[in-house]
PDB file of N, CA and C in Angstrom:
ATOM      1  N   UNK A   1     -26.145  -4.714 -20.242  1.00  0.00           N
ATOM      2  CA  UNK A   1     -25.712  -6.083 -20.477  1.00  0.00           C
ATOM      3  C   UNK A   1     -25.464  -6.292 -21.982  1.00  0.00           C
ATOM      4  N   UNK A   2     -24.177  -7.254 -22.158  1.00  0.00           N
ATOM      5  CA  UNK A   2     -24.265  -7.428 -23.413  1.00  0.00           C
ATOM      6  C   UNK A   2     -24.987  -8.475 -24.102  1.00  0.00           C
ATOM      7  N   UNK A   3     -25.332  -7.778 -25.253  1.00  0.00           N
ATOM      8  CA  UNK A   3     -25.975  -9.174 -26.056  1.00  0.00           C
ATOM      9  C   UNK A   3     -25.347 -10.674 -26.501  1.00  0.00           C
ATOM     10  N   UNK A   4     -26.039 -11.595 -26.271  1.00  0.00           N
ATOM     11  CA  UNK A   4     -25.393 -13.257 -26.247  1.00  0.00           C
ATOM     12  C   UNK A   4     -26.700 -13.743 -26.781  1.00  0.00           C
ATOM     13  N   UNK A   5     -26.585 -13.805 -28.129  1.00  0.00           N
ATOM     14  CA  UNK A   5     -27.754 -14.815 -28.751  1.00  0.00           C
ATOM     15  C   UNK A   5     -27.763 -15.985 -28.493  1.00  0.00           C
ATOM     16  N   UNK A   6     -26.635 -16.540 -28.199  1.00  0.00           N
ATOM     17  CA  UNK A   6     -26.145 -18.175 -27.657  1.00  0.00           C
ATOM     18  C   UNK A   6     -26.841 -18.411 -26.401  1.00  0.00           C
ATOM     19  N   UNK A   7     -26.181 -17.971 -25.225  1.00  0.00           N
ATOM     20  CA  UNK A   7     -26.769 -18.251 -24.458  1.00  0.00           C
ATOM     21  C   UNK A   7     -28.534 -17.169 -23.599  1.00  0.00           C
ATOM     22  N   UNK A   8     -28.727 -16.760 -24.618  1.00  0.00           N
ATOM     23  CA  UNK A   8     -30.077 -16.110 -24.282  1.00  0.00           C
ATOM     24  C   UNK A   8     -31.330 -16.886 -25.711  1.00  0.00           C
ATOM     25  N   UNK A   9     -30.530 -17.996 -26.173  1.00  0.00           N
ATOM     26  CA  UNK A   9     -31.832 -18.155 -27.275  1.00  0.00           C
ATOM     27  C   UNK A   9     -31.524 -19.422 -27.292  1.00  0.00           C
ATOM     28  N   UNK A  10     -30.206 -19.869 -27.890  1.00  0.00           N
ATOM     29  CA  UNK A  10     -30.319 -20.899 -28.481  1.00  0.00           C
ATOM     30  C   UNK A  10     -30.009 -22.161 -27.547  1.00  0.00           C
ATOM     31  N   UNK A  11     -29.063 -21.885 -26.478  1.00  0.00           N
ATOM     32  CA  UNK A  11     -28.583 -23.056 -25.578  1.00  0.00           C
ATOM     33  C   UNK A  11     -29.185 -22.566 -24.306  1.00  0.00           C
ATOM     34  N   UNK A  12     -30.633 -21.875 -24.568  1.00  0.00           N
ATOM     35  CA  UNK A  12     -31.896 -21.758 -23.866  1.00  0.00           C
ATOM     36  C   UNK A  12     -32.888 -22.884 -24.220  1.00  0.00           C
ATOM     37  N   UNK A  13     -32.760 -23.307 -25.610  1.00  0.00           N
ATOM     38  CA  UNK A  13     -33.935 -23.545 -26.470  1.00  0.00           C
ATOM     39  C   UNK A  13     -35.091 -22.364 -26.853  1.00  0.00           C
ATOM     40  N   UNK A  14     -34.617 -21.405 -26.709  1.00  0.00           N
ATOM     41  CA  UNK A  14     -35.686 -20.084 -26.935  1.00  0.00           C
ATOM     42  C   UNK A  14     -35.994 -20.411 -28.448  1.00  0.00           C
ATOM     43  N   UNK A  15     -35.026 -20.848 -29.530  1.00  0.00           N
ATOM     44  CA  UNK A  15     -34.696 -20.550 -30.524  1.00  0.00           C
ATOM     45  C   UNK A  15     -34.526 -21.790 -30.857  1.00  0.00           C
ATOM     46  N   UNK A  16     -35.152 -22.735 -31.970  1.00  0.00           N
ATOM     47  CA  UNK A  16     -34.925 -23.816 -32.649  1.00  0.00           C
ATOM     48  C   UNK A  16     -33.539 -23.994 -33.021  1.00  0.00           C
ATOM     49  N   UNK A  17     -32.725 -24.880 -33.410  1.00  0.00           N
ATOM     50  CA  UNK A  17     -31.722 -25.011 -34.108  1.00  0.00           C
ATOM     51  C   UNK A  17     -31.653 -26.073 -34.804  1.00  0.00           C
ATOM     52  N   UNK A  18     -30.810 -26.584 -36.212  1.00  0.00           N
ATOM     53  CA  UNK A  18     -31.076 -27.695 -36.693  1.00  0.00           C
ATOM     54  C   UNK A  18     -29.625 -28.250 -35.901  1.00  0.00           C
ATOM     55  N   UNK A  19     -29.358 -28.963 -35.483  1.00  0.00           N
ATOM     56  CA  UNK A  19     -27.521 -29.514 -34.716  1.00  0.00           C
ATOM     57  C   UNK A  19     -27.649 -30.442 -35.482  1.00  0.00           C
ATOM     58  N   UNK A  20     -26.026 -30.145 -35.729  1.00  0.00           N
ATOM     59  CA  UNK A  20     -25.383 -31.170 -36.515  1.00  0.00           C
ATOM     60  C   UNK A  20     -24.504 -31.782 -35.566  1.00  0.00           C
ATOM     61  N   UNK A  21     -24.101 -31.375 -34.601  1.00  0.00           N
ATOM     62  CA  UNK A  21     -22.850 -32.591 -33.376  1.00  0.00           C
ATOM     63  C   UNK A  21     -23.141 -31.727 -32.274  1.00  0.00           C
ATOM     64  N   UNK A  22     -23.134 -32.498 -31.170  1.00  0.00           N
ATOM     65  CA  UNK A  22     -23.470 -32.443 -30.127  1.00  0.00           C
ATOM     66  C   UNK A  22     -22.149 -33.034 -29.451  1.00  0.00           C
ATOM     67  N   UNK A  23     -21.480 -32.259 -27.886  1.00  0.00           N
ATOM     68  CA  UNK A  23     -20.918 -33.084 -27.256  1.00  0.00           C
ATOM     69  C   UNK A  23     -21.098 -32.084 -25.424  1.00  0.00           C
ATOM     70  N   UNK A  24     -20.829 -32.636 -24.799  1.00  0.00           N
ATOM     71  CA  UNK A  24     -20.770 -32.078 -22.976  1.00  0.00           C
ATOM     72  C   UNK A  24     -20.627 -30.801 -23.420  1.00  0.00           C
ATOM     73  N   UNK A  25     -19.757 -30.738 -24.189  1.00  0.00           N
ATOM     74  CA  UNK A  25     -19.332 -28.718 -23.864  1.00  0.00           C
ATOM     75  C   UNK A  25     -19.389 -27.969 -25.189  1.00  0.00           C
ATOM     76  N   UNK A  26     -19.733 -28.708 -26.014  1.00  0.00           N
ATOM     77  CA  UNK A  26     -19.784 -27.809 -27.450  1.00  0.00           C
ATOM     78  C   UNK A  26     -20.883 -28.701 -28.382  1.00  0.00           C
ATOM     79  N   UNK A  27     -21.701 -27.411 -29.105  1.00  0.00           N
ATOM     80  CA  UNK A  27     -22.883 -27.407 -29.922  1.00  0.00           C
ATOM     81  C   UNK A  27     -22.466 -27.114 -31.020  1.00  0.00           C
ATOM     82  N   UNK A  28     -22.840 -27.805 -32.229  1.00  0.00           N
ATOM     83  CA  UNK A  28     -22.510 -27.030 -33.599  1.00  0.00           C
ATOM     84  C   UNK A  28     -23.875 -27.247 -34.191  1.00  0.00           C
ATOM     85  N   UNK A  29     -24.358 -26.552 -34.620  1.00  0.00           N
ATOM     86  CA  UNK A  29     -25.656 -26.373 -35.737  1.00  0.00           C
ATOM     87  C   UNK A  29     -26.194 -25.351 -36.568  1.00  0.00           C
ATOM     88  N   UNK A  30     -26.946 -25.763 -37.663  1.00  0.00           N
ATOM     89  CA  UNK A  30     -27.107 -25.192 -38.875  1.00  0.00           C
ATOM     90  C   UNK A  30     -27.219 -23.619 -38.211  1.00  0.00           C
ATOM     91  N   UNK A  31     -26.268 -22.478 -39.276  1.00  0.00           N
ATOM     92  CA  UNK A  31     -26.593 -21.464 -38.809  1.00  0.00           C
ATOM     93  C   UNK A  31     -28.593 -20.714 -39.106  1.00  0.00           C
ATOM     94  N   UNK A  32     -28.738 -20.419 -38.055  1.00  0.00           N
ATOM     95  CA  UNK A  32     -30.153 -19.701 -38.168  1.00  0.00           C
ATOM     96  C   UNK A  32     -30.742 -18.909 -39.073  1.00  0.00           C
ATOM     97  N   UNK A  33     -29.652 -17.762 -39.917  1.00  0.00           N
ATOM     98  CA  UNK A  33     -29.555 -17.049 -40.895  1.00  0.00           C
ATOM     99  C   UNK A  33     -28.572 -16.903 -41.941  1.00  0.00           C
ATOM    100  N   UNK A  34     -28.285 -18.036 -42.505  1.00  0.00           N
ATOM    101  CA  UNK A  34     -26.672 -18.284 -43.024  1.00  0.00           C
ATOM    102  C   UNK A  34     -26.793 -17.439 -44.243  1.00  0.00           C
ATOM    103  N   UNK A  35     -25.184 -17.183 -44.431  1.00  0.00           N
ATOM    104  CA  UNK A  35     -24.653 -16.314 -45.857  1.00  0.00           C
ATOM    105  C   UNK A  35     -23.907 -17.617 -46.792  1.00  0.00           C
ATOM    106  N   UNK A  36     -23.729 -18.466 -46.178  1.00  0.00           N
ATOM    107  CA  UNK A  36     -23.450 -19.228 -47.104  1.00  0.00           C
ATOM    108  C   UNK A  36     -24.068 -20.736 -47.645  1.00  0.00           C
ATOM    109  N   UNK A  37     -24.032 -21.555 -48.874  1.00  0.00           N
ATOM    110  CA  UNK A  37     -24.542 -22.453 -48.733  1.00  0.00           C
ATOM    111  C   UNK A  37     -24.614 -23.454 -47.662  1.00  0.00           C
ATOM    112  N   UNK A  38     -23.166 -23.727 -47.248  1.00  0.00           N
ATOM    113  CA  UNK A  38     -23.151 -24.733 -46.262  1.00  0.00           C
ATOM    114  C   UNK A  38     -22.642 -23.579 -44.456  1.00  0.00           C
ATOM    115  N   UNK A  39     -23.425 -23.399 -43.731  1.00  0.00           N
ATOM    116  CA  UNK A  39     -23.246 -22.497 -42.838  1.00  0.00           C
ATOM    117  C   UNK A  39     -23.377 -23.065 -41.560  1.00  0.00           C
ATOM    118  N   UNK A  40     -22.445 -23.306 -40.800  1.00  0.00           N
ATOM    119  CA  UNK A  40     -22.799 -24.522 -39.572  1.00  0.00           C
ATOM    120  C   UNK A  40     -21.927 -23.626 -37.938  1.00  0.00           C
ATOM    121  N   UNK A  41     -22.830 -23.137 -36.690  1.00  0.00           N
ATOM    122  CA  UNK A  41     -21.613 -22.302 -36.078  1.00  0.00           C
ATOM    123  C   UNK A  41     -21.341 -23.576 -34.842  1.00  0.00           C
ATOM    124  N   UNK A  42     -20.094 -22.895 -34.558  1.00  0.00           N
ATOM    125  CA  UNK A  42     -19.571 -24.157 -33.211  1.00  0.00           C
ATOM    126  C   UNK A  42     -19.977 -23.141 -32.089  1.00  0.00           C
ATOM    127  N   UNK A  43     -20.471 -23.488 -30.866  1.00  0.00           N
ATOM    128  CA  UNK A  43     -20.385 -22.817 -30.021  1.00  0.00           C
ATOM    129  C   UNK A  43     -19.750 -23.509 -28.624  1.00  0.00           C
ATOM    130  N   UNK A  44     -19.100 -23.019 -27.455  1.00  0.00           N
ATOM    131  CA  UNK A  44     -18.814 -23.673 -26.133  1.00  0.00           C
ATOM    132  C   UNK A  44     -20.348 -23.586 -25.401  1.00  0.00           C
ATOM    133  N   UNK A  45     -20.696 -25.007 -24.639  1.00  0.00           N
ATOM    134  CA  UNK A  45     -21.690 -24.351 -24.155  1.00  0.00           C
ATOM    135  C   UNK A  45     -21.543 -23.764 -23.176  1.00  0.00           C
ATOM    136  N   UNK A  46     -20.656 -23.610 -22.194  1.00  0.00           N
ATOM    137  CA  UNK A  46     -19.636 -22.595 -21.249  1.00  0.00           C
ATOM    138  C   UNK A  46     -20.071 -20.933 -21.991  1.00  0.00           C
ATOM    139  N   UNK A  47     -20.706 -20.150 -21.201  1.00  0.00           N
ATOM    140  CA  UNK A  47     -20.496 -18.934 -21.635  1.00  0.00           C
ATOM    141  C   UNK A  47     -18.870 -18.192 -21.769  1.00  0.00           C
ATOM    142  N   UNK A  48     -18.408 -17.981 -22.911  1.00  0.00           N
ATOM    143  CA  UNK A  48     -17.005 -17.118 -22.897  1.00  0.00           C
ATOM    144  C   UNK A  48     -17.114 -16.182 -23.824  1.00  0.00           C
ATOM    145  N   UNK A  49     -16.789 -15.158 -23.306  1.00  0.00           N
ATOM    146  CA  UNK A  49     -17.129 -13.936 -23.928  1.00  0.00           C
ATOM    147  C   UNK A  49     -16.779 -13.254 -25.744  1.00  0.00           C
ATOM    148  N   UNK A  50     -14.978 -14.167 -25.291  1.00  0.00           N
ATOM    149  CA  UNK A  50     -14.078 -13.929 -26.851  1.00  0.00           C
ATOM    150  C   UNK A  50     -13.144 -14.358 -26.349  1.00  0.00           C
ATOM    151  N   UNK A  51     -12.220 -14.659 -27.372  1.00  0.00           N
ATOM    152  CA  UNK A  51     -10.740 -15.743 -27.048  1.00  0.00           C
ATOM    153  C   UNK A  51      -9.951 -15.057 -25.732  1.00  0.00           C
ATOM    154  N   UNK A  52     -10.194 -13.664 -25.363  1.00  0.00           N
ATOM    155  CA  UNK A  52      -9.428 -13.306 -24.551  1.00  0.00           C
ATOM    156  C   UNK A  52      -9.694 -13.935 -23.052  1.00  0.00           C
ATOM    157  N   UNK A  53     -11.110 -14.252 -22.889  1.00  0.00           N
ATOM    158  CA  UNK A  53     -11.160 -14.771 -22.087  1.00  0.00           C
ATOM    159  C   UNK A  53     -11.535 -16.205 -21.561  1.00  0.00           C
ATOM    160  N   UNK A  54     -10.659 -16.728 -22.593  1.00  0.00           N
ATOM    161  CA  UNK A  54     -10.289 -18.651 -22.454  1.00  0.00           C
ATOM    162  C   UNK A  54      -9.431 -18.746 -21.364  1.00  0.00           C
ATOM    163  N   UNK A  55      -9.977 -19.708 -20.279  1.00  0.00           N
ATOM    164  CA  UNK A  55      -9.007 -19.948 -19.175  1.00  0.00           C
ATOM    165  C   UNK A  55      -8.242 -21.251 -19.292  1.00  0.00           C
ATOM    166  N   UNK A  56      -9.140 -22.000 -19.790  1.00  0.00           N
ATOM    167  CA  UNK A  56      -8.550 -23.632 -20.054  1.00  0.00           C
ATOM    168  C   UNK A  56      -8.411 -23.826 -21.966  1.00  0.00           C
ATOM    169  N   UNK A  57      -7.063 -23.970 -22.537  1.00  0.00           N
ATOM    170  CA  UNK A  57      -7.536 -24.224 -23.458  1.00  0.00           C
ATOM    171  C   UNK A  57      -7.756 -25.062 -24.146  1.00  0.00           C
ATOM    172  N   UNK A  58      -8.577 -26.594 -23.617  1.00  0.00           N
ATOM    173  CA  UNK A  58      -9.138 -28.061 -23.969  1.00  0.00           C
ATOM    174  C   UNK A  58     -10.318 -27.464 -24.295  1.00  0.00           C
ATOM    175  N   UNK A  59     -10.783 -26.067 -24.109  1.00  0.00           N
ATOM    176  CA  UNK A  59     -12.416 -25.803 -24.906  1.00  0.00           C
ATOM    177  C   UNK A  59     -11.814 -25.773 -26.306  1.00  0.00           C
ATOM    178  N   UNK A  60     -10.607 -24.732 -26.540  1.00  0.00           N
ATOM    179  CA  UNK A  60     -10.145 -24.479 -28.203  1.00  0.00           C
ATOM    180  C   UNK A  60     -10.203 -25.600 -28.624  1.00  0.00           C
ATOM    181  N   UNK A  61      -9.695 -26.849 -28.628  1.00  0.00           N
ATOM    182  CA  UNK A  61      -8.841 -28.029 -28.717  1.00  0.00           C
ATOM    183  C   UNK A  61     -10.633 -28.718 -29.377  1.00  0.00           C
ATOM    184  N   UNK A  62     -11.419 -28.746 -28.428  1.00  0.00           N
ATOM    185  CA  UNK A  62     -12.619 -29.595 -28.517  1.00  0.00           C
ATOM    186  C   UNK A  62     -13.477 -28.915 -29.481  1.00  0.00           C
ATOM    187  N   UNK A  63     -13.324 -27.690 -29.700  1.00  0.00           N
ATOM    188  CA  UNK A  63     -13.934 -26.700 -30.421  1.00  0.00           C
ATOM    189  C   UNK A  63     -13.646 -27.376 -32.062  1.00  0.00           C
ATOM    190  N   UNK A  64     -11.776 -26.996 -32.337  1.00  0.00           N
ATOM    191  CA  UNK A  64     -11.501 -27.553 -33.324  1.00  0.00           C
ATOM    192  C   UNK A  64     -11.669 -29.258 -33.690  1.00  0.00           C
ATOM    193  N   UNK A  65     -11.689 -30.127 -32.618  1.00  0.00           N
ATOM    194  CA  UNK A  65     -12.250 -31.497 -33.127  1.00  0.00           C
ATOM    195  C   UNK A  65     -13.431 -31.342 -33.638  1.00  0.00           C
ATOM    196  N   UNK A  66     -14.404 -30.854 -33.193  1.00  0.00           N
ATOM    197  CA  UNK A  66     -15.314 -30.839 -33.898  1.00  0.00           C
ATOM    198  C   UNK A  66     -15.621 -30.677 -34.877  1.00  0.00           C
ATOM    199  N   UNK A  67     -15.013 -29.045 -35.126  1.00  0.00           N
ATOM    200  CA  UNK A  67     -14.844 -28.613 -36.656  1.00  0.00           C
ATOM    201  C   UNK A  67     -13.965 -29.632 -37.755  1.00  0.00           C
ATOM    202  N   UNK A  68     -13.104 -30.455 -36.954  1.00  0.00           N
ATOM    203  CA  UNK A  68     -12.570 -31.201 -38.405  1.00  0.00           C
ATOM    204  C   UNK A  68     -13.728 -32.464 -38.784  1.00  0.00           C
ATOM    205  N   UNK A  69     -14.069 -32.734 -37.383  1.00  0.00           N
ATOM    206  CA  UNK A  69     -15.349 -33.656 -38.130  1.00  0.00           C
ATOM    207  C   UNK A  69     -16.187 -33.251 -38.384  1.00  0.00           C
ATOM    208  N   UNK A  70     -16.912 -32.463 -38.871  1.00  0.00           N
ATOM    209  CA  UNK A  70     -17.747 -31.603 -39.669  1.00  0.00           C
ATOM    210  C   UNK A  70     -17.017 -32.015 -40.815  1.00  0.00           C
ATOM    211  N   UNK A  71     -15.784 -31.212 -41.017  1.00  0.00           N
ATOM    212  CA  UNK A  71     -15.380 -31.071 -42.345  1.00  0.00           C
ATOM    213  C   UNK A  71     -15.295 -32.491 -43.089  1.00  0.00           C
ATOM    214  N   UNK A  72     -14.941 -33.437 -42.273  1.00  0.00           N
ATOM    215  CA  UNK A  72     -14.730 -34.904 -42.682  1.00  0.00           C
ATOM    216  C   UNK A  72     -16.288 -35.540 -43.006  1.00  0.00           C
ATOM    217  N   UNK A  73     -17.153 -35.189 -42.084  1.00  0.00           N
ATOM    218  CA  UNK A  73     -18.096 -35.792 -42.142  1.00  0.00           C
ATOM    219  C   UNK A  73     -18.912 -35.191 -43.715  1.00  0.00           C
ATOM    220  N   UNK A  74     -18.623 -34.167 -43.871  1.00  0.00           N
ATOM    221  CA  UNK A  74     -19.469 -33.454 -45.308  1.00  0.00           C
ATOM    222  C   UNK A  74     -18.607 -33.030 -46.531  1.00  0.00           C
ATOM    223  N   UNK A  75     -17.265 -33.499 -46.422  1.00  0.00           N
ATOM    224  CA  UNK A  75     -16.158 -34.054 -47.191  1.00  0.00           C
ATOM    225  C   UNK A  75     -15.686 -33.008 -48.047  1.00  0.00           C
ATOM    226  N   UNK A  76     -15.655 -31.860 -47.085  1.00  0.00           N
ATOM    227  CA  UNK A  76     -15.612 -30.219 -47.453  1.00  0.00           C
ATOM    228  C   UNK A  76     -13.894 -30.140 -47.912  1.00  0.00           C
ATOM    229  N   UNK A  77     -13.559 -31.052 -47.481  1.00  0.00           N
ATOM    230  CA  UNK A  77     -11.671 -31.273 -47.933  1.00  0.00           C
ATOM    231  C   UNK A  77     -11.486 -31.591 -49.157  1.00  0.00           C
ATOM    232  N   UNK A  78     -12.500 -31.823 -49.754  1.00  0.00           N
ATOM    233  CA  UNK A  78     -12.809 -32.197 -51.097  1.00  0.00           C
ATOM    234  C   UNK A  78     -13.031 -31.151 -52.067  1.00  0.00           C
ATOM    235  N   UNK A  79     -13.830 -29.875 -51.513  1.00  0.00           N
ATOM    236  CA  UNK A  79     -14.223 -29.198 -52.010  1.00  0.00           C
ATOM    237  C   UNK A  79     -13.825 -27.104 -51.143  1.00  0.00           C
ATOM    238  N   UNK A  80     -14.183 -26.235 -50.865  1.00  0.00           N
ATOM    239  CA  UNK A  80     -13.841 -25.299 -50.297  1.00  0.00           C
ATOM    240  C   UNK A  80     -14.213 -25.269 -48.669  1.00  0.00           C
ATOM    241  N   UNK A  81     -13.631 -24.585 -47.647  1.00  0.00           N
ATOM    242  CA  UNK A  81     -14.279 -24.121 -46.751  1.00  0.00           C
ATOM    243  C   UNK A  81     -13.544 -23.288 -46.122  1.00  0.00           C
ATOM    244  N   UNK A  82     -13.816 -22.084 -44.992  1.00  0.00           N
ATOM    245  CA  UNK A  82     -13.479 -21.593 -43.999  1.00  0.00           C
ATOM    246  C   UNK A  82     -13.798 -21.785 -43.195  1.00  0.00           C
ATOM    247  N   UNK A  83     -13.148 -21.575 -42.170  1.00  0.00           N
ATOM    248  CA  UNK A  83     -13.510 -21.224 -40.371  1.00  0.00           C
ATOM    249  C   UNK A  83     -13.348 -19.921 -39.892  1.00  0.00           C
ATOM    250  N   UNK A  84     -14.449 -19.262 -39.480  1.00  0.00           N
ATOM    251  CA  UNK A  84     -14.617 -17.692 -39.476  1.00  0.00           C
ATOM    252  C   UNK A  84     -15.090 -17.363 -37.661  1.00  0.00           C
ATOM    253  N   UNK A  85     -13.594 -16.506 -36.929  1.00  0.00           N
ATOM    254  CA  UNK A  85     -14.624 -15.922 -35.587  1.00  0.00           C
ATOM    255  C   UNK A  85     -14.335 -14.426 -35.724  1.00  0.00           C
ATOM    256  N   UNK A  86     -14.934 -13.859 -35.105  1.00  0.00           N
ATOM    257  CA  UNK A  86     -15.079 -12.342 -34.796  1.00  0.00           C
ATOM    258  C   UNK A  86     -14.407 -11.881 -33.639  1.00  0.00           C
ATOM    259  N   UNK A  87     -14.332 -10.862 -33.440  1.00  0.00           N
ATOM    260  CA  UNK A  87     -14.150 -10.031 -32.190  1.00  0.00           C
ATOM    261  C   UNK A  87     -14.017  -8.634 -32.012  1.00  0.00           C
ATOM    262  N   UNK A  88     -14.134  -8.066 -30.774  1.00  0.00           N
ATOM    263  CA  UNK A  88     -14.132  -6.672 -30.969  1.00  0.00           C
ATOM    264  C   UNK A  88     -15.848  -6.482 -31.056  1.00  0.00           C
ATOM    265  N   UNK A  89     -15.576  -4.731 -32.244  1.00  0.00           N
ATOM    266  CA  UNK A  89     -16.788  -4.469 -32.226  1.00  0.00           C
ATOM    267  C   UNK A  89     -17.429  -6.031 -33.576  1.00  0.00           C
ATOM    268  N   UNK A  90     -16.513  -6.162 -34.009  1.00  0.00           N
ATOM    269  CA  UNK A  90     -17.363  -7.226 -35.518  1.00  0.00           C
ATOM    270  C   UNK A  90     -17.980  -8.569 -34.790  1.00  0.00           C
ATOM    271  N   UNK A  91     -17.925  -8.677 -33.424  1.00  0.00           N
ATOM    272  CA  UNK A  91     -18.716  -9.722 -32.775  1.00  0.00           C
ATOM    273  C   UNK A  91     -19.942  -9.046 -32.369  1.00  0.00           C
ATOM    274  N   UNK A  92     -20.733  -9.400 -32.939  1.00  0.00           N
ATOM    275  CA  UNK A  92     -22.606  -9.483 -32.665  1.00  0.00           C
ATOM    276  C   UNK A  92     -22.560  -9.716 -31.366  1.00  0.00           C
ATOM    277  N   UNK A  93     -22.617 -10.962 -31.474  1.00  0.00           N
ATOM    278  CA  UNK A  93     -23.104 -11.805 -30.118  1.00  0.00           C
ATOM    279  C   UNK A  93     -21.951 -12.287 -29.243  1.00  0.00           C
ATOM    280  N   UNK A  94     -21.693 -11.631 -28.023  1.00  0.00           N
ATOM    281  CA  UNK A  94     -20.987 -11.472 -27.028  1.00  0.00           C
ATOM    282  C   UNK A  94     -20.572 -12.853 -26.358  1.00  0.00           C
ATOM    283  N   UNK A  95     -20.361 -13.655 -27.606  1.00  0.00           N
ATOM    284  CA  UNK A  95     -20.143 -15.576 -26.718  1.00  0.00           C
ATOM    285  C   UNK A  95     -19.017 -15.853 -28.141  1.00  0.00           C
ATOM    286  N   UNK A  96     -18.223 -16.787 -27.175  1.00  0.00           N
ATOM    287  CA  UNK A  96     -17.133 -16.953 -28.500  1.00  0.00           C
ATOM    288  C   UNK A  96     -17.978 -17.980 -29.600  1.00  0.00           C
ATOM    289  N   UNK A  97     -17.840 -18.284 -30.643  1.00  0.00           N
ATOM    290  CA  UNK A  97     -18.395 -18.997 -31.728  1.00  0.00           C
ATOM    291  C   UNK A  97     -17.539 -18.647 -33.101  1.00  0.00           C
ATOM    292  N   UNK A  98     -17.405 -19.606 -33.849  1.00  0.00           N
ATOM    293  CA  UNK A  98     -17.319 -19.952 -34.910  1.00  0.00           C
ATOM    294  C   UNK A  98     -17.813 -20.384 -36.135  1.00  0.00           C
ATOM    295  N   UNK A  99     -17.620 -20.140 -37.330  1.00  0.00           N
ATOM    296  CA  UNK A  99     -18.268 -20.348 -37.967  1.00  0.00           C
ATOM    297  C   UNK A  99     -17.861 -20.824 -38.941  1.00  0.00           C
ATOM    298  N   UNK A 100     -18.192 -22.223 -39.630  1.00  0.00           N
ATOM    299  CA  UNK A 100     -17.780 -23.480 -41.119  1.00  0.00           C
ATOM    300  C   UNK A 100     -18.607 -23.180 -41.880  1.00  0.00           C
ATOM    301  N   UNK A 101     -18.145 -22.161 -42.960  1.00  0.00           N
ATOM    302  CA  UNK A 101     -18.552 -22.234 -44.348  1.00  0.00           C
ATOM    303  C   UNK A 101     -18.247 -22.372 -45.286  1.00  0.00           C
ATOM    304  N   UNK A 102     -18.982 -23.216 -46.359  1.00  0.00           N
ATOM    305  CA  UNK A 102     -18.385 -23.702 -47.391  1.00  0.00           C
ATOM    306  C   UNK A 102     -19.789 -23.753 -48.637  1.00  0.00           C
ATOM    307  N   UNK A 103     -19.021 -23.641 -49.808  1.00  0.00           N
ATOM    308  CA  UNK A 103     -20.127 -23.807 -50.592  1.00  0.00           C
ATOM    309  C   UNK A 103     -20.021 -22.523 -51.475  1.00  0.00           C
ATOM    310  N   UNK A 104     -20.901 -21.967 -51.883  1.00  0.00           N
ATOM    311  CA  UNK A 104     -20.870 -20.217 -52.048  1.00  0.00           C
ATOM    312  C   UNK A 104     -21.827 -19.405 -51.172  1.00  0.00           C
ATOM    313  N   UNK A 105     -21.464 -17.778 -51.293  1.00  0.00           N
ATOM    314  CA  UNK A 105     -22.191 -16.801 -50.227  1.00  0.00           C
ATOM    315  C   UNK A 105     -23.622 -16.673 -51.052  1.00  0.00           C
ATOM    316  N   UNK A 106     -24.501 -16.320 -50.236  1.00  0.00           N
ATOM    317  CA  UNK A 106     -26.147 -16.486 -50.826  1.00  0.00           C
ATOM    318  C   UNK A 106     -26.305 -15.420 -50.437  1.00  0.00           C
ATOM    319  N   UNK A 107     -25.824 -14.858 -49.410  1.00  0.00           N
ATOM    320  CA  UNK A 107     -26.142 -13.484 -49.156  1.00  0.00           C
ATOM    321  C   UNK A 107     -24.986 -12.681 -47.830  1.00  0.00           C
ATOM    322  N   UNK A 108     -24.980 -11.555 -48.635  1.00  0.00           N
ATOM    323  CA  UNK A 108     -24.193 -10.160 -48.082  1.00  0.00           C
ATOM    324  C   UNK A 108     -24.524  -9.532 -46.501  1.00  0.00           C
ATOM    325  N   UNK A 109     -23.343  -9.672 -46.194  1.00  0.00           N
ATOM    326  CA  UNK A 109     -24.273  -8.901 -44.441  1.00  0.00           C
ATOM    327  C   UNK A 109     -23.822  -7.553 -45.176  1.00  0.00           C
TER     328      UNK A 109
END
């Protein structure tokens, strides 16, 4: 089985999280081990593996609302940010997610 820190920890509650927005189908909160100052991941709470396997795409759509209110809400338009996903082997954790960072890197994977 593959590994899914998402849905084996965190949208278990196995695993604390600090959340910053909450909605029916998507979680965003402070990352657990962040590299950057401001480190926040979006997740679906729908298990999906990686973009390849999006069937509907109102998850992308709700994914990115979120992320712009983040950015609005901490006025990162003001200042730097990215939006970072993985895939392949460079995805860890076997659930699609994203990741808003902004600020500077604190630390190197």
């Amino acid at each position: 089985m593959e590994h899914d820190f998402y849905c084996e920890n965190v949208l278990n509650g196995k695993v604390f999280v600090n959340i910053e927005y909450e909605t029916e189908n998507i979680l965003a909160f402070r990352h657990t081990h962040p590299t950057w100052s401001f480190h926040i991941v979006v997740i679906p709470k729908k298990h999906i593996r990686d973009l390849l396997e999006i069937e509907d795409g109102e998850i992308i759509k709700e994914i990115f609302e979120v992320i712009a209110l983040l950015i609005k809400k901490h006025n990162l338009q003001k200042t730097n940010f990215k939006i970072v996903s993985n895939g392949g082997s460079f995805q860890d954790s076997k659930h699609i997610h994203f990741h808003l960072l902004s600020g500077e890197v604190i630390k190197k994977l």
